[in-house]
PDB file of N, CA and C in Angstrom:
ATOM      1  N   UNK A   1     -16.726  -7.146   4.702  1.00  0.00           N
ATOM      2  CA  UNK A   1     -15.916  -5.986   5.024  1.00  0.00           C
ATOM      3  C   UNK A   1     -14.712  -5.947   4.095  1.00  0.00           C
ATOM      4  N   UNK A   2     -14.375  -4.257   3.660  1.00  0.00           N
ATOM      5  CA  UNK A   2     -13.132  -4.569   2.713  1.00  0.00           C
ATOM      6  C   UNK A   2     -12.214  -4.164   3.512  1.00  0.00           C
ATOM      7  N   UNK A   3     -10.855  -4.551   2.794  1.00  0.00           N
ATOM      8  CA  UNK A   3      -9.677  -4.298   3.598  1.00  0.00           C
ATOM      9  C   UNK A   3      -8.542  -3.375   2.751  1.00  0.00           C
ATOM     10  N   UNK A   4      -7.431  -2.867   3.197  1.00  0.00           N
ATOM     11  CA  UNK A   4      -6.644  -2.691   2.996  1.00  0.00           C
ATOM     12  C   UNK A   4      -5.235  -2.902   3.228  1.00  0.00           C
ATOM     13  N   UNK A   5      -4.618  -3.347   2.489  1.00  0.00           N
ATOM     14  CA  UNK A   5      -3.356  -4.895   2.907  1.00  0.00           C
ATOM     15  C   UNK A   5      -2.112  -3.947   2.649  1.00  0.00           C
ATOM     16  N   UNK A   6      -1.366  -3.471   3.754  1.00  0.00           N
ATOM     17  CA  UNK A   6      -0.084  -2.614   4.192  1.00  0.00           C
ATOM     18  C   UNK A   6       0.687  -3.649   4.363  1.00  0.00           C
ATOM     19  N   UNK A   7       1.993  -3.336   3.578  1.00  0.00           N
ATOM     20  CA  UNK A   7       2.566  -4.332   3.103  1.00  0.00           C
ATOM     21  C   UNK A   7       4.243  -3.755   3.132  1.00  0.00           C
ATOM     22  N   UNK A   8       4.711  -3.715   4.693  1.00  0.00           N
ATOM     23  CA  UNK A   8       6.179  -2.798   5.117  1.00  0.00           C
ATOM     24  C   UNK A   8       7.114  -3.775   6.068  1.00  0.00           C
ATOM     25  N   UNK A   9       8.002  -3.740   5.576  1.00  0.00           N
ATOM     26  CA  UNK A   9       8.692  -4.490   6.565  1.00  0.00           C
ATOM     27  C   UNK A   9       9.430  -3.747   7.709  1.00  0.00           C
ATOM     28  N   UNK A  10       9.027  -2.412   8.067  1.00  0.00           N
ATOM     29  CA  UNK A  10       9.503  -2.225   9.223  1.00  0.00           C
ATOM     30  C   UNK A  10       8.514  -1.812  10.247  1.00  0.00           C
ATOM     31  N   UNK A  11       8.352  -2.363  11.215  1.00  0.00           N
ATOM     32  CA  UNK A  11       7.450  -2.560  12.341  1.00  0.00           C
ATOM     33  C   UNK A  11       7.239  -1.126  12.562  1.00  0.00           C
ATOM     34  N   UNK A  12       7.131  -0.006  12.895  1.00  0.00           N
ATOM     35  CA  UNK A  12       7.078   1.268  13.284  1.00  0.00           C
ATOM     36  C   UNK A  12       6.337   1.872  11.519  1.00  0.00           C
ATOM     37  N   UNK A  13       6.672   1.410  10.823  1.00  0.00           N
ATOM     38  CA  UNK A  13       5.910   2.203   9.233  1.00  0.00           C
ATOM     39  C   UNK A  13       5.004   1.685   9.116  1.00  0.00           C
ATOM     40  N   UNK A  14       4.773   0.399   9.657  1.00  0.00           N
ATOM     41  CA  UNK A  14       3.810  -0.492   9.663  1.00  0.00           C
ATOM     42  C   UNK A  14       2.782   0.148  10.493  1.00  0.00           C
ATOM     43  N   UNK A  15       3.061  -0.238  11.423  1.00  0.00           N
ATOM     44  CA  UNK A  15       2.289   0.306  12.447  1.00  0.00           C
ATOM     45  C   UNK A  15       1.634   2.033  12.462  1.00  0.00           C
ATOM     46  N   UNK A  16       2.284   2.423  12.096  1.00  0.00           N
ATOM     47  CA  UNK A  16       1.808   4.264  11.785  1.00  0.00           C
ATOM     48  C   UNK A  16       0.830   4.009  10.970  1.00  0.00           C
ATOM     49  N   UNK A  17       1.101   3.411   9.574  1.00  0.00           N
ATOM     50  CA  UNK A  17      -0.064   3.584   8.474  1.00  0.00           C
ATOM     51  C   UNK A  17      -0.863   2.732   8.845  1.00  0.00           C
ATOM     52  N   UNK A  18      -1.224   1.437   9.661  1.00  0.00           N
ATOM     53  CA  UNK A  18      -1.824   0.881   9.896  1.00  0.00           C
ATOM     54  C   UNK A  18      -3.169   1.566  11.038  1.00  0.00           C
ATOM     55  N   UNK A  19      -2.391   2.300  11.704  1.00  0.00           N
ATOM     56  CA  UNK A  19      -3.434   3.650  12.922  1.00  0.00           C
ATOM     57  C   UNK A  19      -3.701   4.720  11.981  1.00  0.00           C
ATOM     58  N   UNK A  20      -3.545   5.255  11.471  1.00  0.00           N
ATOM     59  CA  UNK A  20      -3.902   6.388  10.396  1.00  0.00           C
ATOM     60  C   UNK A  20      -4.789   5.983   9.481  1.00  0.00           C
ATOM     61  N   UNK A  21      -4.681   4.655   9.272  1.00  0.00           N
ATOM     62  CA  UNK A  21      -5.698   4.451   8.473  1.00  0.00           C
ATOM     63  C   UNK A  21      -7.068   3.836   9.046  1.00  0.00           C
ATOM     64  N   UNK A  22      -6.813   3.227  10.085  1.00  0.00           N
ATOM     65  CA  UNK A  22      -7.791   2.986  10.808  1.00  0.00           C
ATOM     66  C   UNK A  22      -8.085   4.258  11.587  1.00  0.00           C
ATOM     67  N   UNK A  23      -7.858   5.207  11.954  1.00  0.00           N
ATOM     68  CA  UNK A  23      -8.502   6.410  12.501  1.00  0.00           C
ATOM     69  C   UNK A  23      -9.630   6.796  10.878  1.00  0.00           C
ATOM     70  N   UNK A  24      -8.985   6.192   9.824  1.00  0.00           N
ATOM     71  CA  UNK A  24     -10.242   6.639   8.836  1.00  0.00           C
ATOM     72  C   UNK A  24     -11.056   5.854   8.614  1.00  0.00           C
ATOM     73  N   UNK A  25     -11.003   4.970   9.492  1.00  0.00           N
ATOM     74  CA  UNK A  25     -12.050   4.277   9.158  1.00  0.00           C
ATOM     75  C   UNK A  25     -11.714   2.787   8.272  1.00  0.00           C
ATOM     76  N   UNK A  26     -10.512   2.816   8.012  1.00  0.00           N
ATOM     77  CA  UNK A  26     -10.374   1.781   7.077  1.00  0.00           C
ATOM     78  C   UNK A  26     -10.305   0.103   8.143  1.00  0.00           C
ATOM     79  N   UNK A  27     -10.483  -0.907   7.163  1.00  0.00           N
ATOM     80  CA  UNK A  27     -10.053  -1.940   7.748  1.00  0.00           C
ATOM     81  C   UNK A  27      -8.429  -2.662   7.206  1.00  0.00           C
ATOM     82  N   UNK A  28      -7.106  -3.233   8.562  1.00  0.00           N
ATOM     83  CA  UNK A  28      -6.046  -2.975   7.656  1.00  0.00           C
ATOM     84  C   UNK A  28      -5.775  -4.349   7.959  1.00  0.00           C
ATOM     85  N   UNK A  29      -5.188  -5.229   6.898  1.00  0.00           N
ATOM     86  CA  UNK A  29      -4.480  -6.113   6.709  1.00  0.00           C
ATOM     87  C   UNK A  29      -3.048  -6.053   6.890  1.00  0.00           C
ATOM     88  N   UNK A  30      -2.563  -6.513   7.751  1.00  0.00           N
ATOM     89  CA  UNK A  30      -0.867  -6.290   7.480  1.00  0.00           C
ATOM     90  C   UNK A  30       0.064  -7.371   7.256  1.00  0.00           C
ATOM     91  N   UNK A  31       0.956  -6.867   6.654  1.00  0.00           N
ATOM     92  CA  UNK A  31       2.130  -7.718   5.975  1.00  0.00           C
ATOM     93  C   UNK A  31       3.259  -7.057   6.076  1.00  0.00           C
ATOM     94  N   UNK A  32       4.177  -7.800   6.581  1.00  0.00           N
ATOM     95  CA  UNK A  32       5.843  -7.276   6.801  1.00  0.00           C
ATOM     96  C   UNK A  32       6.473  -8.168   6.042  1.00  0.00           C
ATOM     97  N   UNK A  33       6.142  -9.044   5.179  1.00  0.00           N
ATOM     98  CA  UNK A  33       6.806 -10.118   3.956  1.00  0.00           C
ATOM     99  C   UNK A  33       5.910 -10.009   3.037  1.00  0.00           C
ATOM    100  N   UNK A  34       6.922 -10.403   1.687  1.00  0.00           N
ATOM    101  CA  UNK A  34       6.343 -10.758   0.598  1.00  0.00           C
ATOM    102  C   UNK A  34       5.120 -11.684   0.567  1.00  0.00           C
ATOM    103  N   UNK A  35       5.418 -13.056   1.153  1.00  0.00           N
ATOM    104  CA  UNK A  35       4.945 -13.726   1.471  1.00  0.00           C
ATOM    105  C   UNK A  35       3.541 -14.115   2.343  1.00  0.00           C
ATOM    106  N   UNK A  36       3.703 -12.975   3.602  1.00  0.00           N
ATOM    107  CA  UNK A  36       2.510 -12.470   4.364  1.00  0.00           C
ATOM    108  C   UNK A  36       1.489 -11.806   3.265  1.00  0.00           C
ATOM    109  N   UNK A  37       1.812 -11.211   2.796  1.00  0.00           N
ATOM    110  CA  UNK A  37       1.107 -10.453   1.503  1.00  0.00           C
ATOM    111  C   UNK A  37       0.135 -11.436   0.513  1.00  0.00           C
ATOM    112  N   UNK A  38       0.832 -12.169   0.074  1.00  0.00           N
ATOM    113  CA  UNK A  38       0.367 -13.254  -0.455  1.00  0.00           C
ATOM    114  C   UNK A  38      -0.533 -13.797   0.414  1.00  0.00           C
ATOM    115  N   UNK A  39      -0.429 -14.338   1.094  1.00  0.00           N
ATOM    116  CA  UNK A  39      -1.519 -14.799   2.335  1.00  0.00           C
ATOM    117  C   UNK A  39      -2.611 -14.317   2.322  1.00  0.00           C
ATOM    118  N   UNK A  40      -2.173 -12.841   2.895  1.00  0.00           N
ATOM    119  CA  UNK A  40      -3.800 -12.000   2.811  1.00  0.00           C
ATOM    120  C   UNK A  40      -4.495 -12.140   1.424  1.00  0.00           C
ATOM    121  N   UNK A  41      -4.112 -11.864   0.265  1.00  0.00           N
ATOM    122  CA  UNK A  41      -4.799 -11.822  -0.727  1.00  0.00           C
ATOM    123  C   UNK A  41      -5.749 -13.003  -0.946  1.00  0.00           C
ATOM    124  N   UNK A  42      -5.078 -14.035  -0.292  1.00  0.00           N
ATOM    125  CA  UNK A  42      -5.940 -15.586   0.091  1.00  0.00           C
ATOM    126  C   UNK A  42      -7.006 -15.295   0.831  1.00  0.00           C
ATOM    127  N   UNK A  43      -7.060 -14.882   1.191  1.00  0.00           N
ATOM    128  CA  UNK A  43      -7.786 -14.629   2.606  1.00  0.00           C
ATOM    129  C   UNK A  43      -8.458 -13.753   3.296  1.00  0.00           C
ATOM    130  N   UNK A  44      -8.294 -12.213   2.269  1.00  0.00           N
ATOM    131  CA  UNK A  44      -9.161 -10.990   2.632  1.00  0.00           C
ATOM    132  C   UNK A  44      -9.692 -10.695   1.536  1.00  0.00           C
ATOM    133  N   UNK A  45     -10.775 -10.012   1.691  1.00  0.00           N
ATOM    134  CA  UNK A  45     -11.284  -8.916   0.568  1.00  0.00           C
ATOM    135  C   UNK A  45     -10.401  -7.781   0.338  1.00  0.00           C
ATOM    136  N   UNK A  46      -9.517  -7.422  -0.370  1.00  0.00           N
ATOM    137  CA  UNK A  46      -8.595  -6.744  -0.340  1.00  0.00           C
ATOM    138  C   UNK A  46      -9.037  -5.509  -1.787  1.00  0.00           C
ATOM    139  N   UNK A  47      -9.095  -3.882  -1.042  1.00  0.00           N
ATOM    140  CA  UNK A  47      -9.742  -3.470  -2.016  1.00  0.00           C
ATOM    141  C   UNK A  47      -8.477  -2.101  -2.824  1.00  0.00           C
ATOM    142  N   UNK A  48      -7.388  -2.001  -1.430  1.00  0.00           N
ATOM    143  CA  UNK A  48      -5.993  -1.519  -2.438  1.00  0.00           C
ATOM    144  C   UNK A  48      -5.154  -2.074  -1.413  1.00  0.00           C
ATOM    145  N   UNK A  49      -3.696  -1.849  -1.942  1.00  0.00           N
ATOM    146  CA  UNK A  49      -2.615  -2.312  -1.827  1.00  0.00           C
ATOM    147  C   UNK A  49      -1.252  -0.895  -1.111  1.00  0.00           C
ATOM    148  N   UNK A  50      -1.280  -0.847  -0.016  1.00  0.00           N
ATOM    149  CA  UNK A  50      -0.028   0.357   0.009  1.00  0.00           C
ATOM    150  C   UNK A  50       0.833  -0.379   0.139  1.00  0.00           C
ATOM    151  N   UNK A  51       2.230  -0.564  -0.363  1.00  0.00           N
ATOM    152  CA  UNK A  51       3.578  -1.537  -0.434  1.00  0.00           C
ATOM    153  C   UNK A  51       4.558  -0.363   0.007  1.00  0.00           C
ATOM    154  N   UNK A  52       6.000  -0.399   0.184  1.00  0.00           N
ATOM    155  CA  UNK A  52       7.031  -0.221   0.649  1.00  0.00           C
ATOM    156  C   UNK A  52       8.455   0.045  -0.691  1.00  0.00           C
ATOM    157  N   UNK A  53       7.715  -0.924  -1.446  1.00  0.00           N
ATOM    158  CA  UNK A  53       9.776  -1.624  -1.902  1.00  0.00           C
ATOM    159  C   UNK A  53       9.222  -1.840  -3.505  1.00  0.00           C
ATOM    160  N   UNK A  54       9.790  -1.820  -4.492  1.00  0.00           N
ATOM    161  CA  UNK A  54       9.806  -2.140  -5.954  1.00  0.00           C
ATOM    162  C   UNK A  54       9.333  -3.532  -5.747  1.00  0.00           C
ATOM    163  N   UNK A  55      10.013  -4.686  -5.150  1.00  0.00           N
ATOM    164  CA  UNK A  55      10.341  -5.666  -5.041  1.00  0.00           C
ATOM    165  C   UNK A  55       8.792  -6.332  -4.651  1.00  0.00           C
ATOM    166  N   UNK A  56       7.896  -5.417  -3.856  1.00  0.00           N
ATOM    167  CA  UNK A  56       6.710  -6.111  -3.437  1.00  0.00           C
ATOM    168  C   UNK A  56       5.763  -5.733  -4.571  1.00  0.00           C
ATOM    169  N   UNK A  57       6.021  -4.655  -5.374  1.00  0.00           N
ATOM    170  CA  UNK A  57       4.968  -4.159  -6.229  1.00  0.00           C
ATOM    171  C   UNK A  57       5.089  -5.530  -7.432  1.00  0.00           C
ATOM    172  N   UNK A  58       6.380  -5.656  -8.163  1.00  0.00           N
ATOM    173  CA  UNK A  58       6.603  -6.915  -8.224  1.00  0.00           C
ATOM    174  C   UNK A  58       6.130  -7.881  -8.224  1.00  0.00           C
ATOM    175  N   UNK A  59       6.422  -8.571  -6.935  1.00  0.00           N
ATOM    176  CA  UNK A  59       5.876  -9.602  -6.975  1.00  0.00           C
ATOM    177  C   UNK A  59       4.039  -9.723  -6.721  1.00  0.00           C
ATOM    178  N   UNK A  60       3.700  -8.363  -6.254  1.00  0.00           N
ATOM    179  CA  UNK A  60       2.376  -8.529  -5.967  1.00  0.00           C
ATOM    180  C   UNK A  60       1.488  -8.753  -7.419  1.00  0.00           C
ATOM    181  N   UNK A  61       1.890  -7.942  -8.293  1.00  0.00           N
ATOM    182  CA  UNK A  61       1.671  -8.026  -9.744  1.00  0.00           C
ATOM    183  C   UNK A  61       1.330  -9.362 -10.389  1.00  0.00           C
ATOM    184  N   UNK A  62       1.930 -10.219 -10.214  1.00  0.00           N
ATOM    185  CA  UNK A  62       2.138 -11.551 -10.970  1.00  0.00           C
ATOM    186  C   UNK A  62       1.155 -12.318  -9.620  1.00  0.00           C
ATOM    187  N   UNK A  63       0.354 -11.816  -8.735  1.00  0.00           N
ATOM    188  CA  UNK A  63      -0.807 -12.678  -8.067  1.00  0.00           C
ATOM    189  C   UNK A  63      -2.224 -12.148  -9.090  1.00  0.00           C
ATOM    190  N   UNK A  64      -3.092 -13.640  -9.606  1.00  0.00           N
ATOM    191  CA  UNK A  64      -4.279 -13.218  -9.814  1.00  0.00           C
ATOM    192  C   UNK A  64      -5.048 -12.590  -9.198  1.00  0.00           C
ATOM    193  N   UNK A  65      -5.023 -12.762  -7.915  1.00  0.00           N
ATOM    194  CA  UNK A  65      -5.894 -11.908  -6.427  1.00  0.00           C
ATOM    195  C   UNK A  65      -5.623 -10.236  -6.778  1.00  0.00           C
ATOM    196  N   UNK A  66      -4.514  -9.954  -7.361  1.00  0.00           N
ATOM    197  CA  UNK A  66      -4.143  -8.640  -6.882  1.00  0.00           C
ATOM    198  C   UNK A  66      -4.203  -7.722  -8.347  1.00  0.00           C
ATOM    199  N   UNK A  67      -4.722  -8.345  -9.627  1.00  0.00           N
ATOM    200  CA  UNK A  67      -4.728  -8.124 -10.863  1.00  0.00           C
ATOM    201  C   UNK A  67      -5.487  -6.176 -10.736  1.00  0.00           C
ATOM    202  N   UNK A  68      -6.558  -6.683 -10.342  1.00  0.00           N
ATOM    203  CA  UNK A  68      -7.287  -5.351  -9.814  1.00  0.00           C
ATOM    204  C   UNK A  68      -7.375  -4.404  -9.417  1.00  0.00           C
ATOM    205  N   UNK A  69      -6.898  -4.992  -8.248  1.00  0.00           N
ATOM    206  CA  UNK A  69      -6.396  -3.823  -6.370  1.00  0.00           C
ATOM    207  C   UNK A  69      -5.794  -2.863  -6.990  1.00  0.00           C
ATOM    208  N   UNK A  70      -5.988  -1.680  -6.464  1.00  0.00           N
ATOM    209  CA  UNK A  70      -5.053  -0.376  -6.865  1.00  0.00           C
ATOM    210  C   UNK A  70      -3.544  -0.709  -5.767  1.00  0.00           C
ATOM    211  N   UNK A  71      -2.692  -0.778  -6.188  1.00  0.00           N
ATOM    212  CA  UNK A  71      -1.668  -0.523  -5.100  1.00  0.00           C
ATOM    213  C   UNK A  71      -0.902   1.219  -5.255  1.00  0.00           C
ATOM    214  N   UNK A  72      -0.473   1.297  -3.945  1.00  0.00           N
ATOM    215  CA  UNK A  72      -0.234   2.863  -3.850  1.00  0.00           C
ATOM    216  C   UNK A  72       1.338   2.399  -3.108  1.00  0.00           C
ATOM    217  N   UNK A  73       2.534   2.966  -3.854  1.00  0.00           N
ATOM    218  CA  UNK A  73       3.920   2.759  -3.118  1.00  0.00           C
ATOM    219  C   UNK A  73       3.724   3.723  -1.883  1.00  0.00           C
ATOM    220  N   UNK A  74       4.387   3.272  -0.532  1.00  0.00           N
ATOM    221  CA  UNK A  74       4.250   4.506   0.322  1.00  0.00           C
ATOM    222  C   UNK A  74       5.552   4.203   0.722  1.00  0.00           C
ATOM    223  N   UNK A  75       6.837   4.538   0.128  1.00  0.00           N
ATOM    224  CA  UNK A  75       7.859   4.632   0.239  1.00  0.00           C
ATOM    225  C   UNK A  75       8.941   5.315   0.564  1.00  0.00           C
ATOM    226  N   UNK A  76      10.553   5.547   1.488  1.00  0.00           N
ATOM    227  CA  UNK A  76      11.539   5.702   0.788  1.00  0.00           C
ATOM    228  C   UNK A  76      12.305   6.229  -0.036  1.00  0.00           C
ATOM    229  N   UNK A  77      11.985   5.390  -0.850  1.00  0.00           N
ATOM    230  CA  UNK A  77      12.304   5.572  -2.158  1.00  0.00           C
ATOM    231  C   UNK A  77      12.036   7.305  -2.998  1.00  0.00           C
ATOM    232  N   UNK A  78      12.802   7.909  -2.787  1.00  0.00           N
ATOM    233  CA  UNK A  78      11.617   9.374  -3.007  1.00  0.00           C
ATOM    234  C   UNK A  78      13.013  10.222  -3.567  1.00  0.00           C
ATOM    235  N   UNK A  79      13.948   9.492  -4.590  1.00  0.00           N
ATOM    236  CA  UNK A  79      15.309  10.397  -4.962  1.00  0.00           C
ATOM    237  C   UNK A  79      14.710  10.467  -6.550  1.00  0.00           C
ATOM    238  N   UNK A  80      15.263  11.758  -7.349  1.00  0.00           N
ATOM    239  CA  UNK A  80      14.722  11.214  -8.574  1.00  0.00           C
ATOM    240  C   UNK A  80      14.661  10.611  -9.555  1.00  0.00           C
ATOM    241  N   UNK A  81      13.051  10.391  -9.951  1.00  0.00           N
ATOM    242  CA  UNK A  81      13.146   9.151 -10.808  1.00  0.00           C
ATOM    243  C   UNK A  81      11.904   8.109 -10.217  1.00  0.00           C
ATOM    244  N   UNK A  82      11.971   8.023  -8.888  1.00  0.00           N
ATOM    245  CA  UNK A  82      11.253   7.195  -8.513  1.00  0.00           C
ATOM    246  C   UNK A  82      10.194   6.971  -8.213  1.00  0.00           C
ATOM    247  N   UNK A  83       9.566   8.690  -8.533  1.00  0.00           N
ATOM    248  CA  UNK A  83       7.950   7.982  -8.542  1.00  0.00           C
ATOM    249  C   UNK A  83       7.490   7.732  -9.684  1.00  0.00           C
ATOM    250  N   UNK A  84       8.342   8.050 -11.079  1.00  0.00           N
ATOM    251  CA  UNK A  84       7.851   8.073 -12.349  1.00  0.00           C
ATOM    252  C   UNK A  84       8.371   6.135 -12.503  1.00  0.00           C
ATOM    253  N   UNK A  85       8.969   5.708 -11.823  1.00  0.00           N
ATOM    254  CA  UNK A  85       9.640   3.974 -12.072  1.00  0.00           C
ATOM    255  C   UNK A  85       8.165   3.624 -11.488  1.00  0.00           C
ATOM    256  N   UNK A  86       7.872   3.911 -10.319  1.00  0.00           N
ATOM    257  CA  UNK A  86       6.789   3.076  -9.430  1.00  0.00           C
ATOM    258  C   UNK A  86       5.656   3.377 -10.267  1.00  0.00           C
ATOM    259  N   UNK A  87       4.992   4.324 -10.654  1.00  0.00           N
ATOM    260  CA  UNK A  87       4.026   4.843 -11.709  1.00  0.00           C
ATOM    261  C   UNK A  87       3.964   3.707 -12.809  1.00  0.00           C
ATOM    262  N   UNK A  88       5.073   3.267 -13.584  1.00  0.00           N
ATOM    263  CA  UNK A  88       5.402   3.037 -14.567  1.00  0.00           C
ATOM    264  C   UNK A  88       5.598   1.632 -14.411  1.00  0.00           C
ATOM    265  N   UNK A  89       5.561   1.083 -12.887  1.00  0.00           N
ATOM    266  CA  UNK A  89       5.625  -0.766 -13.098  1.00  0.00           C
ATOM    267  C   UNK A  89       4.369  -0.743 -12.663  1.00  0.00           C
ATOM    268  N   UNK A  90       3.523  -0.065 -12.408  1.00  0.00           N
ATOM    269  CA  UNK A  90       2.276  -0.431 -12.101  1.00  0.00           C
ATOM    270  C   UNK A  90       1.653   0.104 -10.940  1.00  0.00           C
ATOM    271  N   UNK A  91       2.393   1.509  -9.839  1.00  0.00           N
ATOM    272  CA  UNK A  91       1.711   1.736  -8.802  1.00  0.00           C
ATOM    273  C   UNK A  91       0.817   2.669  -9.161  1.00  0.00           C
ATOM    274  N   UNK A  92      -0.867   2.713  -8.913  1.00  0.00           N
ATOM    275  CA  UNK A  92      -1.381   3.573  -9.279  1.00  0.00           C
ATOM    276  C   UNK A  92      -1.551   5.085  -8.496  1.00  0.00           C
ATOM    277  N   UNK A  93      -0.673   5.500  -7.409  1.00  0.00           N
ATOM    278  CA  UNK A  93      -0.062   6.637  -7.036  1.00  0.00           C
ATOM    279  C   UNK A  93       1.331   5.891  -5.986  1.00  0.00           C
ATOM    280  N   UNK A  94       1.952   7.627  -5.645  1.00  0.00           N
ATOM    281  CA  UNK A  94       3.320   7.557  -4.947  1.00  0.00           C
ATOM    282  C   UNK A  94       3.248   8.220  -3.920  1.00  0.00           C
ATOM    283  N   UNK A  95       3.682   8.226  -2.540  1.00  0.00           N
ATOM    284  CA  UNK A  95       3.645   8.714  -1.212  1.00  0.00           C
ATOM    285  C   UNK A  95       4.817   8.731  -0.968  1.00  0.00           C
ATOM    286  N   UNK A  96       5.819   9.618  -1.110  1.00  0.00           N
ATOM    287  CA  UNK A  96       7.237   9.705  -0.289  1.00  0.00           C
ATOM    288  C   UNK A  96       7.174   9.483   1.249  1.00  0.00           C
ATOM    289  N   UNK A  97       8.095   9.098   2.125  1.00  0.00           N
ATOM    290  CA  UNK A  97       8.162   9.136   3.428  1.00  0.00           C
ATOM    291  C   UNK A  97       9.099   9.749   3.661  1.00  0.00           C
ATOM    292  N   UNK A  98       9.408  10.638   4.891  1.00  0.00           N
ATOM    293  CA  UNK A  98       8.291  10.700   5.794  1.00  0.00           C
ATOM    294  C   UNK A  98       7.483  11.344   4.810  1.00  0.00           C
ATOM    295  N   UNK A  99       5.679  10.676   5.251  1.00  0.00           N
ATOM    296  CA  UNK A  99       4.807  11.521   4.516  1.00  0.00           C
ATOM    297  C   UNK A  99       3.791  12.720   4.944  1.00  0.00           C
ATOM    298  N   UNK A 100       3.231  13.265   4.687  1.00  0.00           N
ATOM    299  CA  UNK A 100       2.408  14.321   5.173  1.00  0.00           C
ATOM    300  C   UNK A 100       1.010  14.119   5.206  1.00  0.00           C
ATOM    301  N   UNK A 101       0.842  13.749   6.448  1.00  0.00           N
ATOM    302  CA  UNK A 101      -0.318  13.117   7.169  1.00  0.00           C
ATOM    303  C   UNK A 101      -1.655  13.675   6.322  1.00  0.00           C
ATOM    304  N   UNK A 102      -1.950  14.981   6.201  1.00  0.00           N
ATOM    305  CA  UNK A 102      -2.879  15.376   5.384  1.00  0.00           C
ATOM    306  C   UNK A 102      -2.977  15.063   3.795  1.00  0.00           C
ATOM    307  N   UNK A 103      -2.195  15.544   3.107  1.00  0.00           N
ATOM    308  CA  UNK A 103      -1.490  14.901   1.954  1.00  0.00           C
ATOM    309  C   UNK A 103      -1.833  13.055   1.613  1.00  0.00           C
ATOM    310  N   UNK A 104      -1.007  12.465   2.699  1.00  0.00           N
ATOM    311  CA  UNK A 104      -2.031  11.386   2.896  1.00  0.00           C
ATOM    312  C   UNK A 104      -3.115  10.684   2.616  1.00  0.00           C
ATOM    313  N   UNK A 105      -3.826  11.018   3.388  1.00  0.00           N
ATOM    314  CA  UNK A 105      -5.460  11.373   3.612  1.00  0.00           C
ATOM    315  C   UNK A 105      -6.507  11.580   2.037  1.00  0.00           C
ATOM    316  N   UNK A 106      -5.304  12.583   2.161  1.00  0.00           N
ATOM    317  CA  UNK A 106      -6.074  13.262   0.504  1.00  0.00           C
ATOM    318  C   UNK A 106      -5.806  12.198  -0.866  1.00  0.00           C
ATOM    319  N   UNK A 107      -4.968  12.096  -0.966  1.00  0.00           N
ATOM    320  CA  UNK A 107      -4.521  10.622  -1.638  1.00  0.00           C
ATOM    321  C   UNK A 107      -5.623   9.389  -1.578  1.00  0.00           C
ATOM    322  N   UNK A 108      -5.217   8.681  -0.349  1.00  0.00           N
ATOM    323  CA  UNK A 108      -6.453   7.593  -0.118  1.00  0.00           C
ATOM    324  C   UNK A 108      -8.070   7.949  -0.426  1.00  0.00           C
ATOM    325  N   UNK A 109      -8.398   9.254  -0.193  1.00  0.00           N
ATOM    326  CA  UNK A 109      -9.787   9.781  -0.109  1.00  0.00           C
ATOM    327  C   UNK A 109     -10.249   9.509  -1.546  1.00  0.00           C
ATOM    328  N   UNK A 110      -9.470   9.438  -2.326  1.00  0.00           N
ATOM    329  CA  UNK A 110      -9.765   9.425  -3.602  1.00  0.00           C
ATOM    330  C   UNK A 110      -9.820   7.211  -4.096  1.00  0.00           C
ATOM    331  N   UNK A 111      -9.778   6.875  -3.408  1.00  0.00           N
ATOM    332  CA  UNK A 111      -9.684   5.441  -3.409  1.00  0.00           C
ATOM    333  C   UNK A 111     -10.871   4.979  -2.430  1.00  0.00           C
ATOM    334  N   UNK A 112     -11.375   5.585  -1.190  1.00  0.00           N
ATOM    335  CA  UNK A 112     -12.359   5.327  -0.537  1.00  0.00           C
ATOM    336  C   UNK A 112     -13.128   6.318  -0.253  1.00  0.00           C
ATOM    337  N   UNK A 113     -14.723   6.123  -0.870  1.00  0.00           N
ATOM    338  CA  UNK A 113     -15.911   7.266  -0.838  1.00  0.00           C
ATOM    339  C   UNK A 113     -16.394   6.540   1.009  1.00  0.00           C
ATOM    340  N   UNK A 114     -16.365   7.804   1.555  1.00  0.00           N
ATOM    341  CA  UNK A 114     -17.208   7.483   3.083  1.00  0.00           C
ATOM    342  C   UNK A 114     -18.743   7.380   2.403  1.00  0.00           C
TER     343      UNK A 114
END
């Protein structure tokens, strides 16, 4: 089974994308640390990456496990400038928050064929 490793440190963002994505069907790995993150990549089939923070894209980067994984920022971070920074260290798309549930959807759909 593949997974998808959500990677937020606040319990409530966590938890939203973690039900949204499992209403699609996905299977979700979660991580509220850097560190937790790391873990999973030990330990799951991990087939993308949604992160939070510069700081996790980062460090997720410099894991061999994660060389691959598409990661997608689902961030915050959304003043300008910042989806062209996240683009540009390596996220292969950007999700402002709050995000738009459909919008969403449409995003990931393109990362997982039903």
């Amino acid at each position: 089974m593949r997974y998808t490793l959500v990677v937020d440190g606040d319990p409530a963002n966590l938890e939203l994308t973690t039900v949204l994505l499992e209403r699609e069907g996905h299977r979700v790995c979660q991580a509220a640390t850097i560190p937790e993150a790391i873990v999973a990549l030990r330990r799951k089939d991990i087939d993308l990456i949604l992160l939070d923070e510069p700081e996790v894209l980062a460090e997720l980067k410099t894991h061999p496990n994660a060389a691959n994984i598409p990661m997608i920022a689902v961030t915050a971070h959304a003043m300008g400038g910042d989806r062209e920074r996240f683009i540009e260290t390596g996220c292969a798309n950007y999700i402002p928050k709050p995000f738009d549930v459909v919008e969403f959807k449409k995003i990931l759909s393109h990362y997982f064929k039903k």
